[in-house]
Protein backbone atom coordinates (compact mmCIF):
# COMPACT_ATOMS: atom_id res chain seq x y z
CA UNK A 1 -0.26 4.20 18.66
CA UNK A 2 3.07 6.37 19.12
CA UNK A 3 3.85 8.43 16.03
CA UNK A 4 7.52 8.31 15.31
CA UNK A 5 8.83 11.50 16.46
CA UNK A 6 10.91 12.28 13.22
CA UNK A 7 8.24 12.60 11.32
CA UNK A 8 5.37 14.30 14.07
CA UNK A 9 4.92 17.74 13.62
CA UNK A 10 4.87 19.74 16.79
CA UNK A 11 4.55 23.00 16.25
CA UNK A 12 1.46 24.90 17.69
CA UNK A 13 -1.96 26.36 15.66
CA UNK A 14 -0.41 29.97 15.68
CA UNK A 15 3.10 29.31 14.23
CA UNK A 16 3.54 30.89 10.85
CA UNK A 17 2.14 28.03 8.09
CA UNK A 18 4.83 29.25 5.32
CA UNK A 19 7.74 28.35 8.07
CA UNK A 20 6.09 24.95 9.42
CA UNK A 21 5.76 24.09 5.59
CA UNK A 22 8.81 24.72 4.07
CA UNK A 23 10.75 22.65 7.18
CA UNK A 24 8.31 20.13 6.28
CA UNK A 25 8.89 19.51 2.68
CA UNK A 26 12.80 20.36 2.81
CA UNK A 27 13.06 17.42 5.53
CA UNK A 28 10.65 14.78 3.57
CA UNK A 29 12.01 15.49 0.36
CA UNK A 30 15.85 15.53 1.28
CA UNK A 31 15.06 12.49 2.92
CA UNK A 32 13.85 10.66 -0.23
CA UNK A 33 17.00 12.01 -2.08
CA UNK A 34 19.09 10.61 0.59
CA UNK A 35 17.24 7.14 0.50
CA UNK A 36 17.08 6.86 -3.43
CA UNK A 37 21.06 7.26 -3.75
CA UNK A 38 21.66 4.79 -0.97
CA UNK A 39 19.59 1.99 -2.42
CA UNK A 40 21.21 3.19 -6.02
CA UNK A 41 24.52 3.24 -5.44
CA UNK A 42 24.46 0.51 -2.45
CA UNK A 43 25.12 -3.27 -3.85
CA UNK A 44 24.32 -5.00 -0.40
CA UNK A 45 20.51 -5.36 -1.75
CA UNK A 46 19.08 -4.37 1.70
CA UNK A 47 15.42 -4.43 1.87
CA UNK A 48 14.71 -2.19 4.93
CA UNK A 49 16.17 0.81 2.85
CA UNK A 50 13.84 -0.21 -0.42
CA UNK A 51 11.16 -0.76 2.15
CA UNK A 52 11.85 3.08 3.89
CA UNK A 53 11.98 4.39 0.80
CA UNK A 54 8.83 3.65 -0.56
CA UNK A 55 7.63 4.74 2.81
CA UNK A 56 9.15 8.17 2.71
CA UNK A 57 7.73 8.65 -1.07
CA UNK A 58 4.20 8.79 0.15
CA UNK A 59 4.71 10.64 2.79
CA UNK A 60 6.35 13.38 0.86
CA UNK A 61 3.86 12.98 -1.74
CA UNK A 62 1.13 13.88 1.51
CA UNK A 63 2.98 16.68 2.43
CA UNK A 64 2.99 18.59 -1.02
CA UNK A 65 -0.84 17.80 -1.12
CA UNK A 66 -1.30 20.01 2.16
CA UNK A 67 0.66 22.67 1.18
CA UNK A 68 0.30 22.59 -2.41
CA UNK A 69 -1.44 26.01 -2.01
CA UNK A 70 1.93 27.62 -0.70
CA UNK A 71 4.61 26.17 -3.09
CA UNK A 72 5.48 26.57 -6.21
CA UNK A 73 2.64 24.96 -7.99
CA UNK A 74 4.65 24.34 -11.40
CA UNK A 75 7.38 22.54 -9.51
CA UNK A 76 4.84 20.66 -7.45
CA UNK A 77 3.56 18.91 -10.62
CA UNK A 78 6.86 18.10 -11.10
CA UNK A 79 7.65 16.40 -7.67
CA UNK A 80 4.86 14.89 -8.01
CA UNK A 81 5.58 12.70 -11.37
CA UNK A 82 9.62 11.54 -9.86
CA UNK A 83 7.75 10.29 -6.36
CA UNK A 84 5.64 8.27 -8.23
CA UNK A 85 8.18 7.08 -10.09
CA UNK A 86 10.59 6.26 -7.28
CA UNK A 87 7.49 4.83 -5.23
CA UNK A 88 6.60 2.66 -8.38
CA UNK A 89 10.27 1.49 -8.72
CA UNK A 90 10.70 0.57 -5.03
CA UNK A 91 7.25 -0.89 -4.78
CA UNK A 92 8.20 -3.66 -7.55
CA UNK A 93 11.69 -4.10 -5.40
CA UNK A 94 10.19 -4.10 -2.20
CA UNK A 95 7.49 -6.98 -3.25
CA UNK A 96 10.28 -9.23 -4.31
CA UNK A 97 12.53 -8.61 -0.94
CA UNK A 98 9.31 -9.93 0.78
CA UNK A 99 8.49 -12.50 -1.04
CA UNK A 100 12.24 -13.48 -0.90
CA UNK A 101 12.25 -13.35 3.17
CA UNK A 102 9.21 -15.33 3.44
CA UNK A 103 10.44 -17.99 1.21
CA UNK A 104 13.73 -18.01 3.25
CA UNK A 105 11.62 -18.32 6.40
CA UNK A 106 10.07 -21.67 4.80
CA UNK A 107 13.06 -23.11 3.75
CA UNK A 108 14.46 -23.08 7.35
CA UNK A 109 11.34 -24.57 8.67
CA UNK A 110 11.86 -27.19 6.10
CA UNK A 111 13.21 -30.59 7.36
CA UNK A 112 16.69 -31.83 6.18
CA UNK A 113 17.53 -33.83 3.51
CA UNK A 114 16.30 -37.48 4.28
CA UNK A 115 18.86 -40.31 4.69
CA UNK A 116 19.75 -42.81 1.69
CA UNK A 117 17.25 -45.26 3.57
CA UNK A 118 14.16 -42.71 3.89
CA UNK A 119 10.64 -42.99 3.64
CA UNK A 120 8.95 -42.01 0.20
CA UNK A 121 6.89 -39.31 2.03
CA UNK A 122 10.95 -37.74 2.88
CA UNK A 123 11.74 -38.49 -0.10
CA UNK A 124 8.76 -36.40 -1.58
CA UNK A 125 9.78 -33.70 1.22
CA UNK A 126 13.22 -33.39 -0.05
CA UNK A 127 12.21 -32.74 -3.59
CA UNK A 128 9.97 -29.74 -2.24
CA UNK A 129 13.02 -28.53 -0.44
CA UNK A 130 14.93 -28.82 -3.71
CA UNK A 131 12.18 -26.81 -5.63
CA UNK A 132 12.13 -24.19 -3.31
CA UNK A 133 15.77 -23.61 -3.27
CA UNK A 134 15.23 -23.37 -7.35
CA UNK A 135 12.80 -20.66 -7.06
CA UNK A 136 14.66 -18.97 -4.56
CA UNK A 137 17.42 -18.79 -6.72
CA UNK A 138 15.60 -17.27 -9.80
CA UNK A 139 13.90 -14.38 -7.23
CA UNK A 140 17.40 -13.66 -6.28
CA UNK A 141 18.64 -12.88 -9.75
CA UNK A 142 14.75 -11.20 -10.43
CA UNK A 143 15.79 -9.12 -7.23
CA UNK A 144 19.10 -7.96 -8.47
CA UNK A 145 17.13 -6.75 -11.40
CA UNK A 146 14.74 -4.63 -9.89
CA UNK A 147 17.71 -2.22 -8.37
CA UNK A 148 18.27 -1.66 -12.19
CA UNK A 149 15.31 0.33 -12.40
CA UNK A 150 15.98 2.45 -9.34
CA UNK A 151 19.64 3.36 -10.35
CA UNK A 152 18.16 4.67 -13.34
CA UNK A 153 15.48 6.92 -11.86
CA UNK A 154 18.59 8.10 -9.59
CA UNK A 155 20.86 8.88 -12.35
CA UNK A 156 18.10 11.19 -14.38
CA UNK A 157 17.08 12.69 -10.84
CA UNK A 158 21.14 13.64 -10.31
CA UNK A 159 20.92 15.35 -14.16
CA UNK A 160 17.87 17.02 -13.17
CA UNK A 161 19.63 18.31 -10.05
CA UNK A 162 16.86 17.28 -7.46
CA UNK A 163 18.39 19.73 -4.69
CA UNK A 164 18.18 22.78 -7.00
CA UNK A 165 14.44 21.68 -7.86
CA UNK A 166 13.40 21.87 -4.04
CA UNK A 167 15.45 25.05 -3.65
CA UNK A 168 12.79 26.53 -6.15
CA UNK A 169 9.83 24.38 -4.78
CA UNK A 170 10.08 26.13 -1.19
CA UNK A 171 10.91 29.68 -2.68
CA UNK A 172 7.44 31.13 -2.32
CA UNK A 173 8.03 30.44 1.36
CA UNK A 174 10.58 32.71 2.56
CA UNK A 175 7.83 35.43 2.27
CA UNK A 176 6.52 35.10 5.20
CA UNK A 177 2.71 35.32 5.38
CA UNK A 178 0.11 35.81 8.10
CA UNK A 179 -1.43 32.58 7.89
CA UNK A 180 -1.71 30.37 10.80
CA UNK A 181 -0.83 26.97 10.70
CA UNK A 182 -3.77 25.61 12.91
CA UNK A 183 -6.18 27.10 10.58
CA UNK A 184 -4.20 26.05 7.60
CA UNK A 185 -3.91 22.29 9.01
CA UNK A 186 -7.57 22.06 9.54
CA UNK A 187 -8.69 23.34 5.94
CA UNK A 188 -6.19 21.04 4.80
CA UNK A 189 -6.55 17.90 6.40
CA UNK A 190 -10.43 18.09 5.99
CA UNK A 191 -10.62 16.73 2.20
CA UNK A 192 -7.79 13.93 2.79
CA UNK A 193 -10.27 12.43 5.90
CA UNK A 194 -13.31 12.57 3.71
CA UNK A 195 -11.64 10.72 0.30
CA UNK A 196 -10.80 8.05 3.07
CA UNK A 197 -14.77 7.76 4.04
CA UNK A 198 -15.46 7.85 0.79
CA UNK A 199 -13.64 4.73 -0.12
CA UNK A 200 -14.04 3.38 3.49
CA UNK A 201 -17.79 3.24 3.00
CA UNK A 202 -17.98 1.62 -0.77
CA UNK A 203 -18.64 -1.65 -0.94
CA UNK A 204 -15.42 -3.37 -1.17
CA UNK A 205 -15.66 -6.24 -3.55
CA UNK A 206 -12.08 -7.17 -4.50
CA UNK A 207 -8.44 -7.15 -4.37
CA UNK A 208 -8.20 -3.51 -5.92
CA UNK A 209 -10.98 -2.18 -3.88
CA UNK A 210 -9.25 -3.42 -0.42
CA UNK A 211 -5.68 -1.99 -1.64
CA UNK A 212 -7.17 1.76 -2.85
CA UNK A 213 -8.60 1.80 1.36
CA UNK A 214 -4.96 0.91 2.49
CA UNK A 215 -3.78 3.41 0.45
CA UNK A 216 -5.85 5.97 1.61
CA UNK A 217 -5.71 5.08 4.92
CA UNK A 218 -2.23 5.74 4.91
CA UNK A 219 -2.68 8.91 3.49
CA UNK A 220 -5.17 10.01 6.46
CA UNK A 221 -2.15 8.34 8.60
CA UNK A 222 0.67 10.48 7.33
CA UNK A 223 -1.57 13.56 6.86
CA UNK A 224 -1.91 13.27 10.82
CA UNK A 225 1.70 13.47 11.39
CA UNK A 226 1.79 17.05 10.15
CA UNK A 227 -1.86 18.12 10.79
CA UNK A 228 -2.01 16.82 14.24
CA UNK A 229 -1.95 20.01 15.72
CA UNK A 230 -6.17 20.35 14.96
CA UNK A 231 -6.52 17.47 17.57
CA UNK A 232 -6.82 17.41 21.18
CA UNK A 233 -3.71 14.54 22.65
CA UNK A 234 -6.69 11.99 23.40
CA UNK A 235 -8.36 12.48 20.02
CA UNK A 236 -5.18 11.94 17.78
CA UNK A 237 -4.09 8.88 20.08
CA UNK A 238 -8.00 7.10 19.61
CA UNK A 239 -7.97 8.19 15.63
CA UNK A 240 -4.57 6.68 15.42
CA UNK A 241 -5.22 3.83 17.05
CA UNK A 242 -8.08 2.95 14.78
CA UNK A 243 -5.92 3.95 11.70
CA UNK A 244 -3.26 1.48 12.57
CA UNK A 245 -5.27 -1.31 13.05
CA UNK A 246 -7.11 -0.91 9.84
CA UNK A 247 -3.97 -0.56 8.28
CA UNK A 248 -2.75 -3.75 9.74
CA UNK A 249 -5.78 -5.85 8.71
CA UNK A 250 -5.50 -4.90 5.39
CA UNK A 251 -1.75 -5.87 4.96
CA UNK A 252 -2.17 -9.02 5.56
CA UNK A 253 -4.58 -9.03 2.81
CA UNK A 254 -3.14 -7.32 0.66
CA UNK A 255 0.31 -9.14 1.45
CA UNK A 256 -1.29 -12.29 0.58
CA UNK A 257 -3.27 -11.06 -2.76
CA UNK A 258 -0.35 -9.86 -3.98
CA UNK A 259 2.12 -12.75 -3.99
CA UNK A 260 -0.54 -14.95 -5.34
CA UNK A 261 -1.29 -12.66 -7.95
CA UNK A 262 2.70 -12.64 -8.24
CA UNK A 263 3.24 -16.84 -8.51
CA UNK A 264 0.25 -17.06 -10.49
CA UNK A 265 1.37 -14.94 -13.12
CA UNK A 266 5.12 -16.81 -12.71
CA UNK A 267 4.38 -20.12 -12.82
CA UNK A 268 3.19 -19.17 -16.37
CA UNK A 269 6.41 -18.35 -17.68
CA UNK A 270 9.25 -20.77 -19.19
CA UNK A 271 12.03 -19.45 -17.20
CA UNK A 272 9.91 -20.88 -14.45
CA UNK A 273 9.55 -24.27 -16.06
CA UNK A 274 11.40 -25.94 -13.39
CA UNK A 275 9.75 -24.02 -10.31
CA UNK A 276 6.31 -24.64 -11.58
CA UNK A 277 5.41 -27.25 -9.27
CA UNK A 278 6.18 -25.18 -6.46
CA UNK A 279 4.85 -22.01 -7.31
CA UNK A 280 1.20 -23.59 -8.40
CA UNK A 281 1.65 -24.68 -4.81
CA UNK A 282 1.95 -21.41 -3.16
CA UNK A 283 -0.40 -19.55 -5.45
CA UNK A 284 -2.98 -21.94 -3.81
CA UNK A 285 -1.68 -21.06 -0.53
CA UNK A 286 -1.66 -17.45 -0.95
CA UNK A 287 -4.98 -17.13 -2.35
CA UNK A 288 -6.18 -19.22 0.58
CA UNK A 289 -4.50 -16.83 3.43
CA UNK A 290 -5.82 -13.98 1.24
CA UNK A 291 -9.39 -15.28 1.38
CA UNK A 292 -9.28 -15.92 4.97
CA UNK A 293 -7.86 -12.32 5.37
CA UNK A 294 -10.58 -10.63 3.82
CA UNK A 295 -13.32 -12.09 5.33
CA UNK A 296 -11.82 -11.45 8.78
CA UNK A 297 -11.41 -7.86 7.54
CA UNK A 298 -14.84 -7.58 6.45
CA UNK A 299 -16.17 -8.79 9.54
CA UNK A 300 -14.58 -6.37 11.63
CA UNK A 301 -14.86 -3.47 9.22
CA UNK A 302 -18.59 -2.71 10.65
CA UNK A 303 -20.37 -0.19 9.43
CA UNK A 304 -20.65 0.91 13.64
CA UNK A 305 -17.01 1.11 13.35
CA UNK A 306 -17.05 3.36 10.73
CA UNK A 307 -19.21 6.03 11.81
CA UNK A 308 -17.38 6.36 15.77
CA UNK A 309 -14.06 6.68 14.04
CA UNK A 310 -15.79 9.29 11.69
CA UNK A 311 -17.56 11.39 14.10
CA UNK A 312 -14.18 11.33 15.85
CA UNK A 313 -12.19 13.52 13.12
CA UNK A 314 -15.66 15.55 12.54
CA UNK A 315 -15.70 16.69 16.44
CA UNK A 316 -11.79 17.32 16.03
CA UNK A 317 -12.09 19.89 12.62
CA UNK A 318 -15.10 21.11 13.90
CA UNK A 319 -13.15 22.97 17.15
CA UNK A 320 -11.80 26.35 16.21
C-alpha cells in the first residue's frame, strides 16, 4: 500500500516534536474547515466531498490523540466534541449518497420498459423498475435533508470562530522544546496499536463488534501516517499492507449491514408505503451479502494472522 503523500509525515526521529506537531494539526484541522464550508455552502450535493470529509474528521481526531500531551489540553476537549459532530453529520450524509449510487447502478442494469405485447414476467420486471425509481426519488429528497444538518454545524462553527480556536490549540507549540519526534512517535503510537489488538482479538459476534475493529483499524491506519517515522520502509509497507486489506474486508461488511439495517428500519415507515415492496426486497439482499461477508471475513481473520501482523509493530517500537 502507498500512503497518500499529503497526508505522510516525513520528517525524521530527531526533528523537534512541538514543530512536526503543530504543522500537523494546523494542516488536518484547516483542512476539515475547508471541507465543512464547501459541502455547507455547496448545493451540487457531491458525495466525494461528504465522503472526504468524514475522512479528514478522523484523521484529525488521530492526530490530537498523539499530541494531546503538547496542545492545549482545554481546547483539545473542545476539538474533540465539533469533529464528532461534523463526522456524525457527514456519516448520516455519506450513507445515503451510497446507498443512492448503488441504487442508480441497479436501475441502469435494469431492462427497459416492456412493449404493450410483453410477457407477464416483463411485465412484473417493469413494475420493479417503477418501484425503484419511487424509492430513489424519496432518498433524493432524504439526501437533500441530510446537508441541513451539516450547514448548521457550519454556521455555529463560523460563530465560534474555528480559525481563532486552532490559533489557541497550537499556542503551547511555538515554545520550542527538546523533545524528539522519533521518541515522541513511538510512545505515542504504542497505545493506539494495542486498543486495535485488543478489539482485533475479541470474539467478534456481530454487526457492532465488526464495525468498532474497522474503526480502530483505521485509527492504527491514520496513526501510521504521522508516526511512520518509528518504522523501517519494509516494515511500514508489510503493516500497511495488512491494514488495508483488513480494512477492505470489513467494508464490505459493514457496507452491507448497514443498508439493511437502513431498508429495514424504512420499509417500516408510512412515507415508505409505496416503496415497501422494494425495500423488503433489498433488506433481504443486503442481509444476505452481509452474511456472506462476514463469514469470508472470519475465515481469513486467523488467529495466525493476527499474531505475524502483531509481532510486526512489536519488533518496529521495540528499536530505539
Amino acid at each position: 500500500m502507498t500512503l497518500s503523500a499529503r497526508w505522510t509525515v516525513t520528517d525524521g526521529p530527531e526533528a523537534p516534536a512541538r514543530a512536526v506537531a503543530g504543522r500537523i494539526v494546523r494542516h488536518r484541522l484547516a483542512t476539515v474547515w475547508e471541507l465543512l464550508g464547501k459541502v455547507a455552502e455547496d448545493r451540487s450535493l457531491r458525495s466525494e466531498d461528504v465522503h472526504q470529509l468524514r475522512v479528514v474528521t478522523r484523521r484529525s481526531l488521530v492526530a490530537l490523540e498523539l499530541f494531546a500531551d503538547l496542545v492545549d489540553s482545554r481546547e483539545v476537549k473542545w476539538f474533540e466534541r465539533q469533529l464528532r459532530r461534523i463526522r456524525r453529520t457527514a456519516g448520516e450524509a455519506r450513507d445515503l449518497d451510497v446507498l443512492i449510487e448503488r441504487l442508480a447502478h441497479d436501475r441502469a442494469a435494469a431492462k427497459p420498459a416492456p412493449r404493450a405485447d410483453a410477457r407477464p414476467e416483463a411485465a412484473k420486471e417493469s413494475r420493479e423498475r417503477r418501484r425503484l425509481q419511487r424509492l430513489l426519488a424519496m432518498l433524493a429528497r432524504q439526501r437533500e435533508s441530510s446537508r441541513g444538518p451539516i450547514r448548521a454545524v457550519h454556521r455555529k462553527l463560523v460563530d465560534n470562530d474555528w480559525p481563532s480556536r486552532v490559533d489557541r490549540l497550537i499556542k503551547p507549540l511555538s515554545s520550542g522544546g527538546k523533545r524528539r519526534f522519533g521518541r515522541h512517535a513511538r510512545r505515542r503510537l504504542a497505545p493506539v496499536m494495542r486498543r486495535f489488538f485488543r478489539t482485533a482479538d475479541r470474539r467478534h459476534r456481530n454487526a457492532e463488534d465488526l464495525h468498532e475493529l474497522r474503526i480502530e483499524g483505521k485509527n492504527l491506519r491514520y496513526a501510521l501516517e504521522i508516526c511512520g517515522v518509528v518504522f523501517d520502509v519494509r516494515q511500514r509497507a508489510r503493516c500497511l499492507d495488512a491494514i488495508e486489506e483488513l480494512q477492505e474486508r470489513l467494508g464490505d461488511f459493514t457496507d452491507h449491514a448497514a443498508a439493511a439495517d437502513r431498508f429495514g428500519r424504512w420499509r417500516r415507515q408510512k412515507a415508505a408505503r409505496a416503496c415497501r415492496t422494494e425495500l423488503s426486497k433489498l433488506h433481504r439482499r443486503e442481509s444476505r451479502l452481509a452474511e456472506e461477508a462476514r463469514r469470508a471475513f472470519a475465515k481469513w481473520w486467523t488467529p495466525r494472522r493476527r499474531r505475524e501482523l502483531f509481532r510486526r509493530f512489536e519488533r518496529s517500537l521495540g528499536r530505539e
